[in-house]
N, C-alpha and C. Protein backbone atom coordinates (compact mmCIF):
# COMPACT_ATOMS: atom_id res chain seq x y z
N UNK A 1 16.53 -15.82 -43.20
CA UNK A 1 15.67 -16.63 -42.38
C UNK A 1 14.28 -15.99 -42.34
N UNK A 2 13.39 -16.93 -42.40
CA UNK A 2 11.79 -16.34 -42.51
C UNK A 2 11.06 -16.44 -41.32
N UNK A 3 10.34 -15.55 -40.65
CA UNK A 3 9.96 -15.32 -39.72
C UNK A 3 8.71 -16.02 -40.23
N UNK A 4 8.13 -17.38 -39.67
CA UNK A 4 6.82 -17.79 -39.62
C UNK A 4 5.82 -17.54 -38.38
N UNK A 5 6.05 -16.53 -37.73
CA UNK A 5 5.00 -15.91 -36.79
C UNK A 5 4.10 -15.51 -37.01
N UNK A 6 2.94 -16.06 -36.52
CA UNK A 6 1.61 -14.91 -36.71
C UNK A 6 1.94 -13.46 -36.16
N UNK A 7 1.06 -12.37 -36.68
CA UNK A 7 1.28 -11.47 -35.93
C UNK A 7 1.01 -10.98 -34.08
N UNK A 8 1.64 -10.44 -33.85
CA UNK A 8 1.38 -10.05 -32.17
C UNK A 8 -0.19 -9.25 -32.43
N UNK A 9 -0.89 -10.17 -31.02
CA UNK A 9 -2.29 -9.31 -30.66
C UNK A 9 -1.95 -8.12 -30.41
N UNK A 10 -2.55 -7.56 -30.87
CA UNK A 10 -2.56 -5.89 -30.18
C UNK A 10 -2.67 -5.91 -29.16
N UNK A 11 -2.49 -5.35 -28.10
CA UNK A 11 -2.89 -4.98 -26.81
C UNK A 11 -3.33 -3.66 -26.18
N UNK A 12 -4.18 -3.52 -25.37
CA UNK A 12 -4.26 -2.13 -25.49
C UNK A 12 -3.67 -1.47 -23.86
N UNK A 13 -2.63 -0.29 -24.30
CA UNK A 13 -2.09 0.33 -23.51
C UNK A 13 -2.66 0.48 -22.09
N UNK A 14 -1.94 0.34 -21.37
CA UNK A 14 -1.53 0.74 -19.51
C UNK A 14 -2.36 1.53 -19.73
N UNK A 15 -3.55 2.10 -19.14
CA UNK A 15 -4.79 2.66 -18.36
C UNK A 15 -5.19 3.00 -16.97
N UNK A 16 -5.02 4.31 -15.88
CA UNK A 16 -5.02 3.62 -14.59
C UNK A 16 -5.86 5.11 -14.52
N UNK A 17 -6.41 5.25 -13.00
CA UNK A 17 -7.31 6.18 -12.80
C UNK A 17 -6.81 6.57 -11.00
N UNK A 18 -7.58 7.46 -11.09
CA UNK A 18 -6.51 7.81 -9.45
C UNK A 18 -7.94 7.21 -8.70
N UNK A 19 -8.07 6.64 -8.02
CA UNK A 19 -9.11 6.38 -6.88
C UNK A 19 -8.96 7.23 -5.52
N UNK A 20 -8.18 7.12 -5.10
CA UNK A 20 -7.95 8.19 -3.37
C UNK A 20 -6.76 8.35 -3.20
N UNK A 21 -6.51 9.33 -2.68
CA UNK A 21 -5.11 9.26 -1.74
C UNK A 21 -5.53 9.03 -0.13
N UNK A 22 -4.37 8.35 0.35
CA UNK A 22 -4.47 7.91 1.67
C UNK A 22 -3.22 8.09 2.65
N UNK A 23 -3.84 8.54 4.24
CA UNK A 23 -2.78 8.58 5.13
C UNK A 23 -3.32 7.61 5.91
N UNK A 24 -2.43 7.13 6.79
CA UNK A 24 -2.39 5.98 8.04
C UNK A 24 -1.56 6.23 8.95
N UNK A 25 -1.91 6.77 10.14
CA UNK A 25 -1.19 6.45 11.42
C UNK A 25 -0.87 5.34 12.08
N UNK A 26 0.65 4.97 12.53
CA UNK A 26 0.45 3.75 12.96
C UNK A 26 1.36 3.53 14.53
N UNK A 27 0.66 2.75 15.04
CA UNK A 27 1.48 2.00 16.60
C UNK A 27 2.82 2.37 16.25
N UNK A 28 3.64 2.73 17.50
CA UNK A 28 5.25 2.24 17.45
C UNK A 28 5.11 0.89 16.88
N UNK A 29 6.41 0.72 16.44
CA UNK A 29 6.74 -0.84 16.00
C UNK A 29 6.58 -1.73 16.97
N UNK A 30 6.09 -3.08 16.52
CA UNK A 30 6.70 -4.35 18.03
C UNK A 30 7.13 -4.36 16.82
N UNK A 31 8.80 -5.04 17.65
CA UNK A 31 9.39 -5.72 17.19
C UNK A 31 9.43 -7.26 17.51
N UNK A 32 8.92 -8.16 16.37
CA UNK A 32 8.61 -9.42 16.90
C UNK A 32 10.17 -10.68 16.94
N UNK A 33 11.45 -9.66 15.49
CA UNK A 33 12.74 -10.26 15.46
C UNK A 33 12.99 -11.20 14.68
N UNK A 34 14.08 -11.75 13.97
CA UNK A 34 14.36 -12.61 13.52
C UNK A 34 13.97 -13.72 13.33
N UNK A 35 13.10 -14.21 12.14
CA UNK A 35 11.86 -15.18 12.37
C UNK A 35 12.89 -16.51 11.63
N UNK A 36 13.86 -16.42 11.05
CA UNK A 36 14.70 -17.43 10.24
C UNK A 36 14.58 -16.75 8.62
N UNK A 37 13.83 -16.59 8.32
CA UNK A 37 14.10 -15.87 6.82
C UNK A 37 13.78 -14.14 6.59
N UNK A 38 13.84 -13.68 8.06
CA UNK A 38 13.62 -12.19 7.72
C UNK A 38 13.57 -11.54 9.14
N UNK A 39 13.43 -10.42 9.41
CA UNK A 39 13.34 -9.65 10.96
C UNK A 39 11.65 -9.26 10.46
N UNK A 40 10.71 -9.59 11.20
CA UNK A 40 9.48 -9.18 11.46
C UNK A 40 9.15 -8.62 12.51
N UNK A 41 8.61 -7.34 11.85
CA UNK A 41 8.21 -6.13 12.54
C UNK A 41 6.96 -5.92 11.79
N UNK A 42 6.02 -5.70 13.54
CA UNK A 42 4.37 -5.21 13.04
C UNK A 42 4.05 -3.66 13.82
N UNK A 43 3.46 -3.09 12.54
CA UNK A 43 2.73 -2.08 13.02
C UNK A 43 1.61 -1.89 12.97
N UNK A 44 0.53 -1.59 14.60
CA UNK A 44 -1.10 -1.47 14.28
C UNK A 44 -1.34 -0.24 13.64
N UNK A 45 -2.36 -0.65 12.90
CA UNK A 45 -3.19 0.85 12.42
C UNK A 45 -4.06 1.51 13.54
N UNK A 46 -3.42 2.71 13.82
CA UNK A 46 -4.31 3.99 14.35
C UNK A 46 -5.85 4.16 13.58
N UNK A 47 -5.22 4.77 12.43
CA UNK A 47 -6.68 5.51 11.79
C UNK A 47 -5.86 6.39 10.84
N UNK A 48 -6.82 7.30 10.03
CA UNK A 48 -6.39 7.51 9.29
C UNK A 48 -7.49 8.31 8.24
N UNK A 49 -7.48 8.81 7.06
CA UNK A 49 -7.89 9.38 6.15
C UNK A 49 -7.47 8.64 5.03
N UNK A 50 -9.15 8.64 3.89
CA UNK A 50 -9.28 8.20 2.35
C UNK A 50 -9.71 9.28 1.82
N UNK A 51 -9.05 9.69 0.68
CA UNK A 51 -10.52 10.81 -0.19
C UNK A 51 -10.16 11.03 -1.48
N UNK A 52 -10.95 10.44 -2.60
CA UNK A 52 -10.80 10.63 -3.77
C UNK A 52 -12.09 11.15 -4.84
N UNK A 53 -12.66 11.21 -5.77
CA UNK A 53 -13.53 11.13 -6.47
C UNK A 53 -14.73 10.16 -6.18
N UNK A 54 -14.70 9.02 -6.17
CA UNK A 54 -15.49 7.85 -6.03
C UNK A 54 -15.58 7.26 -4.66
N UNK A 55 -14.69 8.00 -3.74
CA UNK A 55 -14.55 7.09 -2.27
C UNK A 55 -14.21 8.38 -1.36
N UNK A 56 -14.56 7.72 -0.21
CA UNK A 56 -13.84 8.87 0.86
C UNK A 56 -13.97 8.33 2.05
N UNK A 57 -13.44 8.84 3.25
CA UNK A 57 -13.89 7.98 4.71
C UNK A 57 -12.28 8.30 5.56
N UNK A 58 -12.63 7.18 6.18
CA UNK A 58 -11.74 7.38 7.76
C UNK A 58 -11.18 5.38 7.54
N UNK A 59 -10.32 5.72 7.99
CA UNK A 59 -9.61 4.08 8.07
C UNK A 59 -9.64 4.36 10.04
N UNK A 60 -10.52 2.91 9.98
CA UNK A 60 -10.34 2.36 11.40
C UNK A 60 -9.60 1.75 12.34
N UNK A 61 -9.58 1.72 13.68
CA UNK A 61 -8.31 1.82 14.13
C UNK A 61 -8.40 0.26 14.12
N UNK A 62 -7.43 -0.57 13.27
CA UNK A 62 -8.60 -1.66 13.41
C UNK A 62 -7.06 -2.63 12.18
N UNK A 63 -6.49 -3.43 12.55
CA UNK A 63 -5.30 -4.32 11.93
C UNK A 63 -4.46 -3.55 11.92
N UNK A 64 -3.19 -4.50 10.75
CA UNK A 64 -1.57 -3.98 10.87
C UNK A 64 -1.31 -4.05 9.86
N UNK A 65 0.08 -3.67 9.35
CA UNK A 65 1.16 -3.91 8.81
C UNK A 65 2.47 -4.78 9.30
N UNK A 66 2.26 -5.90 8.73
CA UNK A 66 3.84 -6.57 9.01
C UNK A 66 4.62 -6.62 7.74
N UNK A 67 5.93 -6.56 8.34
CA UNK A 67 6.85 -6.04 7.55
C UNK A 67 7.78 -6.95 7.67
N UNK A 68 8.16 -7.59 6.49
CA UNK A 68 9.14 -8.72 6.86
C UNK A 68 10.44 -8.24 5.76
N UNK A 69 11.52 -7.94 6.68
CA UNK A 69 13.28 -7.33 6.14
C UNK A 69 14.19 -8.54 5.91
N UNK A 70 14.24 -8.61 4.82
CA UNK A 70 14.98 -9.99 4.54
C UNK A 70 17.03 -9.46 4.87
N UNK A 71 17.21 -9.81 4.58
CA UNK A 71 19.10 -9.52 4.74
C UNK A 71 19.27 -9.19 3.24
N UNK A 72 18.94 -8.87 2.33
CA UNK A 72 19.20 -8.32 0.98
C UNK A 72 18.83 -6.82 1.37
N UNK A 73 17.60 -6.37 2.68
CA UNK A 73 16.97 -5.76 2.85
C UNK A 73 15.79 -5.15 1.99
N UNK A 74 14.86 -5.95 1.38
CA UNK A 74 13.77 -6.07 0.60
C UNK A 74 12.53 -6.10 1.59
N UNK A 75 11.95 -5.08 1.79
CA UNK A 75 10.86 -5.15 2.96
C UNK A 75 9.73 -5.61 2.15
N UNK A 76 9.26 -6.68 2.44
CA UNK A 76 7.60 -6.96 2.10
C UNK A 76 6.88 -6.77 2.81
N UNK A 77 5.84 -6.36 2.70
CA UNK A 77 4.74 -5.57 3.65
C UNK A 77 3.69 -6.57 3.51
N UNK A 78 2.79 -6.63 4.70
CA UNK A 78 1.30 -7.37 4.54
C UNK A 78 0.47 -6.70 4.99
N UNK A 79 -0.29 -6.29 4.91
CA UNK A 79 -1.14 -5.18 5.21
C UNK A 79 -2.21 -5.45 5.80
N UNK A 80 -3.69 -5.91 6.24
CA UNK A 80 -5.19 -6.24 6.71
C UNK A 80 -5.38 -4.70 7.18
N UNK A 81 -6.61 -4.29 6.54
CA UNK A 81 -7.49 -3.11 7.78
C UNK A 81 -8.69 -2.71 7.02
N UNK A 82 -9.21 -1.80 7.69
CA UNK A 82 -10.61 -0.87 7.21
C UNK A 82 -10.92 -0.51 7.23
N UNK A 83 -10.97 0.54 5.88
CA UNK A 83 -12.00 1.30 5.16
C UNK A 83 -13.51 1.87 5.89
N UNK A 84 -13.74 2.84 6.33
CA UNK A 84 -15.15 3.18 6.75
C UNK A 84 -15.48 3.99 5.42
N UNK A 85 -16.41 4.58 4.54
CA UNK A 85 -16.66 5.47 3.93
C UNK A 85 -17.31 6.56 4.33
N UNK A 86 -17.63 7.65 3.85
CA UNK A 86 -18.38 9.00 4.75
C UNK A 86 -19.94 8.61 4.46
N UNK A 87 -20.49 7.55 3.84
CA UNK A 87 -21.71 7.12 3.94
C UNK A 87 -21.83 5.81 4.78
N UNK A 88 -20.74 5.04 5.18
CA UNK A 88 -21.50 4.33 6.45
C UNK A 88 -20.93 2.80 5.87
N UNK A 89 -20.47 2.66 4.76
CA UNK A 89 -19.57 1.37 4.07
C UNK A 89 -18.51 1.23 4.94
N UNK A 90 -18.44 -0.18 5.03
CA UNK A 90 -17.12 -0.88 5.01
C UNK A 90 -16.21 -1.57 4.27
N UNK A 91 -14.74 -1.11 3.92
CA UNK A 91 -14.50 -1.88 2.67
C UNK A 91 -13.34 -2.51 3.62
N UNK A 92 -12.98 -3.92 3.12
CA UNK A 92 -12.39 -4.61 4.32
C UNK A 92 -10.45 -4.10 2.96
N UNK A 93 -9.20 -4.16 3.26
CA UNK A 93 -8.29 -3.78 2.29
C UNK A 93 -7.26 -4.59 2.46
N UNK A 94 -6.86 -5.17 2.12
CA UNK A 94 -5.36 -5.62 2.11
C UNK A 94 -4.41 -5.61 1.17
N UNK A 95 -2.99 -5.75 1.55
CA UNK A 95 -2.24 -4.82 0.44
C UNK A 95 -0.80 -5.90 0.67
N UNK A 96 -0.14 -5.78 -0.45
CA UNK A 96 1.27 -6.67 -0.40
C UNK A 96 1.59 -5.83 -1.27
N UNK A 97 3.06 -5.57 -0.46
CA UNK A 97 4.32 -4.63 -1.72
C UNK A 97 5.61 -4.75 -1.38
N UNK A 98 6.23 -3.69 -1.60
CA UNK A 98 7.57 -3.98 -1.14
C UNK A 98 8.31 -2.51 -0.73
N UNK A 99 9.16 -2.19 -0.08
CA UNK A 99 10.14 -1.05 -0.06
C UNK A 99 11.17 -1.22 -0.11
N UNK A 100 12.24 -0.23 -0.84
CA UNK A 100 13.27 -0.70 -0.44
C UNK A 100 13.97 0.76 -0.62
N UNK A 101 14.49 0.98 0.93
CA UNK A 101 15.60 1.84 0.66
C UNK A 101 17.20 1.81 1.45
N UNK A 102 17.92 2.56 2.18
CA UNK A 102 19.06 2.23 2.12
C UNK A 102 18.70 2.65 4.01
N UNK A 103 20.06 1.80 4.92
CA UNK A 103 20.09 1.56 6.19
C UNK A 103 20.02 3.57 6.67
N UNK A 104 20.56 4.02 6.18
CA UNK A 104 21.34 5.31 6.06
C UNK A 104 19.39 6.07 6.20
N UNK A 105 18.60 6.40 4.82
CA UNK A 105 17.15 6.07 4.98
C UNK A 105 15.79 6.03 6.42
N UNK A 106 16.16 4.87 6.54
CA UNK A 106 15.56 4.01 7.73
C UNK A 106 16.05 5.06 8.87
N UNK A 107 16.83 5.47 9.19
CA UNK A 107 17.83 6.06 10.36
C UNK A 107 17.34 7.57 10.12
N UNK A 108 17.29 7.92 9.28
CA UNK A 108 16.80 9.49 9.39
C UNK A 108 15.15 9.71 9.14
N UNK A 109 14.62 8.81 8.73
CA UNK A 109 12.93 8.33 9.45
C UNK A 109 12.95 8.46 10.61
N UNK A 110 13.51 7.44 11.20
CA UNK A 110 13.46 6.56 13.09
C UNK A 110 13.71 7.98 13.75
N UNK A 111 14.48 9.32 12.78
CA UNK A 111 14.88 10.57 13.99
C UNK A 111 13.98 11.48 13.02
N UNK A 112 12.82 11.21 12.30
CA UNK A 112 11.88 11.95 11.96
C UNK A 112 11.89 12.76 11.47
N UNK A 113 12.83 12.73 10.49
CA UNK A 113 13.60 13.37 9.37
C UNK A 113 13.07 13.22 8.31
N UNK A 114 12.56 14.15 7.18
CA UNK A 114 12.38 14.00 5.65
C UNK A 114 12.90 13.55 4.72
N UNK A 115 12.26 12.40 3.92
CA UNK A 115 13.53 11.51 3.00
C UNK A 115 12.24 11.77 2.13
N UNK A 116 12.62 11.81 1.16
CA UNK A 116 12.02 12.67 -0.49
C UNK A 116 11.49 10.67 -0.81
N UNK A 117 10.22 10.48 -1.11
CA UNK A 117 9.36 9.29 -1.55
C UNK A 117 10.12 8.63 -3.05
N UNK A 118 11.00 10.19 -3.82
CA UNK A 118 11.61 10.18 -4.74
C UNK A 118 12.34 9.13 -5.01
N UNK A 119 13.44 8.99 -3.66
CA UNK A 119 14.50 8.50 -3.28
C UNK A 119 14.70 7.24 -2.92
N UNK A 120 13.45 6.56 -2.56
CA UNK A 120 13.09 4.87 -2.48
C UNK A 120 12.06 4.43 -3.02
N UNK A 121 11.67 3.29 -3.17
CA UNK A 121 10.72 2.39 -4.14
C UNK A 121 9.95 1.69 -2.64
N UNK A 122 8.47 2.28 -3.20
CA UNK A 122 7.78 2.00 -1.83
C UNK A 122 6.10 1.83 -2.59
N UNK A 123 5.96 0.78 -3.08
CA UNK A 123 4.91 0.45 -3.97
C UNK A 123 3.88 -0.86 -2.97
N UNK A 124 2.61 -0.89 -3.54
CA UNK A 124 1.28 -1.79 -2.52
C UNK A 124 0.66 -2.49 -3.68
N UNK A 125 0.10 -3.28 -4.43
CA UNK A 125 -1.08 -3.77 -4.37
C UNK A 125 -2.02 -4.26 -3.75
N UNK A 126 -3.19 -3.41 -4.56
CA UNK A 126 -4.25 -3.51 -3.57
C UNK A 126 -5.56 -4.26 -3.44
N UNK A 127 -6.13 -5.47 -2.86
CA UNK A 127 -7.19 -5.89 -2.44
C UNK A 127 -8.27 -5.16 -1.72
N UNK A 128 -9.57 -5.03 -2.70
CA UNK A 128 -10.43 -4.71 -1.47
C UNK A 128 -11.76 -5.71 -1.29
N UNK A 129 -12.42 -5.71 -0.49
CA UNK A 129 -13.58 -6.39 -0.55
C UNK A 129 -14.50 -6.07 0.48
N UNK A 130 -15.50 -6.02 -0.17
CA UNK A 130 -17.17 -5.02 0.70
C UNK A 130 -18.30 -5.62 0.04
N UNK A 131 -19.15 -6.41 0.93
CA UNK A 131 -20.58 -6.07 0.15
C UNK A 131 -21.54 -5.12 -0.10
N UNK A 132 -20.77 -4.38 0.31
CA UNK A 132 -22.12 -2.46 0.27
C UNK A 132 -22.06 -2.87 -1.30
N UNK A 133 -23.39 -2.51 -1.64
CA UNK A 133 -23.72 -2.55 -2.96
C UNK A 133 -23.33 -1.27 -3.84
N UNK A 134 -22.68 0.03 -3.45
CA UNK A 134 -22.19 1.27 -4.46
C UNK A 134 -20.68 0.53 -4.53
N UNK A 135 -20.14 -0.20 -3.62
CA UNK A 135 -18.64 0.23 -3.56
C UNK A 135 -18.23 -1.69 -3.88
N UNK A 136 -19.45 -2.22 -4.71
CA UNK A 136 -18.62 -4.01 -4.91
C UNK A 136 -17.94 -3.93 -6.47
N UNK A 137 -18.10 -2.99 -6.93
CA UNK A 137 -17.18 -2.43 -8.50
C UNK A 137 -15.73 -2.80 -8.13
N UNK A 138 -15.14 -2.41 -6.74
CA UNK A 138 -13.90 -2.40 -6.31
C UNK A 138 -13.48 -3.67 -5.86
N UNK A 139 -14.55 -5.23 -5.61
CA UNK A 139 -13.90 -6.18 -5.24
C UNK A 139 -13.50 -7.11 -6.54
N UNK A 140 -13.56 -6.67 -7.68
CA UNK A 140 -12.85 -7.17 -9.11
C UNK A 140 -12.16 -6.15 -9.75
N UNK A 141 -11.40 -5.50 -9.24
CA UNK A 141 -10.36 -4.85 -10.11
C UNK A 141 -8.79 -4.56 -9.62
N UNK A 142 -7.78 -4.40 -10.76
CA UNK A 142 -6.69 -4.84 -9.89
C UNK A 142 -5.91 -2.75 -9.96
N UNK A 143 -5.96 -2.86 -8.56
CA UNK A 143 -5.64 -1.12 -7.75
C UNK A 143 -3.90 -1.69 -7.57
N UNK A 144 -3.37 -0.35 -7.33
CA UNK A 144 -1.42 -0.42 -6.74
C UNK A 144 -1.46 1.11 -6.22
N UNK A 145 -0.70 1.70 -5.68
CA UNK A 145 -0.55 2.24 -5.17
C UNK A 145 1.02 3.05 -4.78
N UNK A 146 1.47 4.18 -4.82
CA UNK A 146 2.85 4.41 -5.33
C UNK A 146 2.36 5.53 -3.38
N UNK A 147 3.68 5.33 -2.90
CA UNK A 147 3.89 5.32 -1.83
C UNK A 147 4.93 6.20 -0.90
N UNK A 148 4.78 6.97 0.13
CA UNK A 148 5.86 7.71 0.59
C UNK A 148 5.26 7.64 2.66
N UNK A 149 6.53 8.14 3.13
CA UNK A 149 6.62 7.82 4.43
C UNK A 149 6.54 9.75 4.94
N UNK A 150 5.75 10.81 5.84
CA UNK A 150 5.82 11.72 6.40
C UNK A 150 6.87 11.47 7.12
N UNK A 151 7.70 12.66 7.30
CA UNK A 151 8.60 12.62 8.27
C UNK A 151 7.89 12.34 9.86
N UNK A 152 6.81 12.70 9.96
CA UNK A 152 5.95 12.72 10.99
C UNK A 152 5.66 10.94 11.63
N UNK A 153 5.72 10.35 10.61
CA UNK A 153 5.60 8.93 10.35
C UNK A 153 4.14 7.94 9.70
N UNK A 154 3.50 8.92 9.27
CA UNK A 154 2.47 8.62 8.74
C UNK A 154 2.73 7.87 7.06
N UNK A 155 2.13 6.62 6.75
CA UNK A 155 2.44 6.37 5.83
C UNK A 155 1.21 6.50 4.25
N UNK A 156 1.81 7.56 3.67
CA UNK A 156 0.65 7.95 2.52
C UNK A 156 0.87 7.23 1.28
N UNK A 157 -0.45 7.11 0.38
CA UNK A 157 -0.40 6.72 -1.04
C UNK A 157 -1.44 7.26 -2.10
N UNK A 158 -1.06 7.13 -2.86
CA UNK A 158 -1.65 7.59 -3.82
C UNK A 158 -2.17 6.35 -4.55
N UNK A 159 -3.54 5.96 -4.25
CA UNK A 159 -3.88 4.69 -4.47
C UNK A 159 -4.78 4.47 -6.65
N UNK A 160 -4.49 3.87 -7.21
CA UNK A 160 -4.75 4.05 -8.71
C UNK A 160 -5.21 2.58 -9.06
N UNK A 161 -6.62 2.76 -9.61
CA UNK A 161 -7.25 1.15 -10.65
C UNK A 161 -6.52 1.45 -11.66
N UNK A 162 -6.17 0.25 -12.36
CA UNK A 162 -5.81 -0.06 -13.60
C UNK A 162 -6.96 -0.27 -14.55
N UNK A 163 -7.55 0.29 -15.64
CA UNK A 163 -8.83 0.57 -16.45
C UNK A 163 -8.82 -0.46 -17.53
């Protein structure tokens, strides 16, 4: 049999760059409960620390995280908040991802216990958008972010553009 395919475009290889790492303090949970397709739970943002090569600043105490736990237990996250920079920018951020780890997990968090970032899948993509004119490079490009929880409860990432 003869393969009448053109050939495959080349493509050029996965490319990513580290932009910042980030911590976020956040509110106890409300628990808002069983919405019909998931248990929704929001947490406000405290504040927080950015600092990478190209960026740096303080996250304001300023939106949330909701977290919607389906019964497969697949957490999707929604994220809104913002970015201050150490020059006086605002970058507005929002983020959708997912976590997922085991009930067992969750339970030795809640008693502020160390669970290795290793051990669950806790990934963001990231939106940003600012009109400060150094930092509008960042409202067209697509950022993700690979993710872990402090036993303390602070939630950090290691935030990366794709090049």
């Amino acid at each position: 049999m003869t393969n009448n395919r053109p050939a495959p475009l080349r493509i050029p290889e996965l490319q990513v760059e580290k932009l910042f790492y980030l911590e976020a303090a956040c509110e106890p949970i409300i628990p808002i409960g069983d919405i019909g397709t998931a248990d929704l739970n929001i947490y406000p943002i405290l504040g927080g620390y950015f600092e990478g090569e190209k960026l740096r600043g303080e996250i304001m105490k300023f939106g949330a995280d909701w977290n919607f736990m389906d019964k497969d237990r697949v957490d999707v996250m929604d994220t809104r908040y913002l970015l201050k920079t150490d020059d006086g920018a605002y970058i507005s951020i929002w983020t959708n991802g997912r976590y997922l780890n085991s009930i067992e997990q969750d339970q030795a968090l809640d008693r502020g216990e160390f669970v290795d970032p290793d051990k669950y899948y806790f990934r963001q993509h990231l939106f940003f958008q600012t009109g400060a004119e150094k930092y509008k490079w960042l409202n067209g490009i697509i950022a993700f972010a690979v993710m872990g929880i402090k036993q303390t409860g602070e939630i950090c990432y290691q935030a990366y553009m794709v090049k």
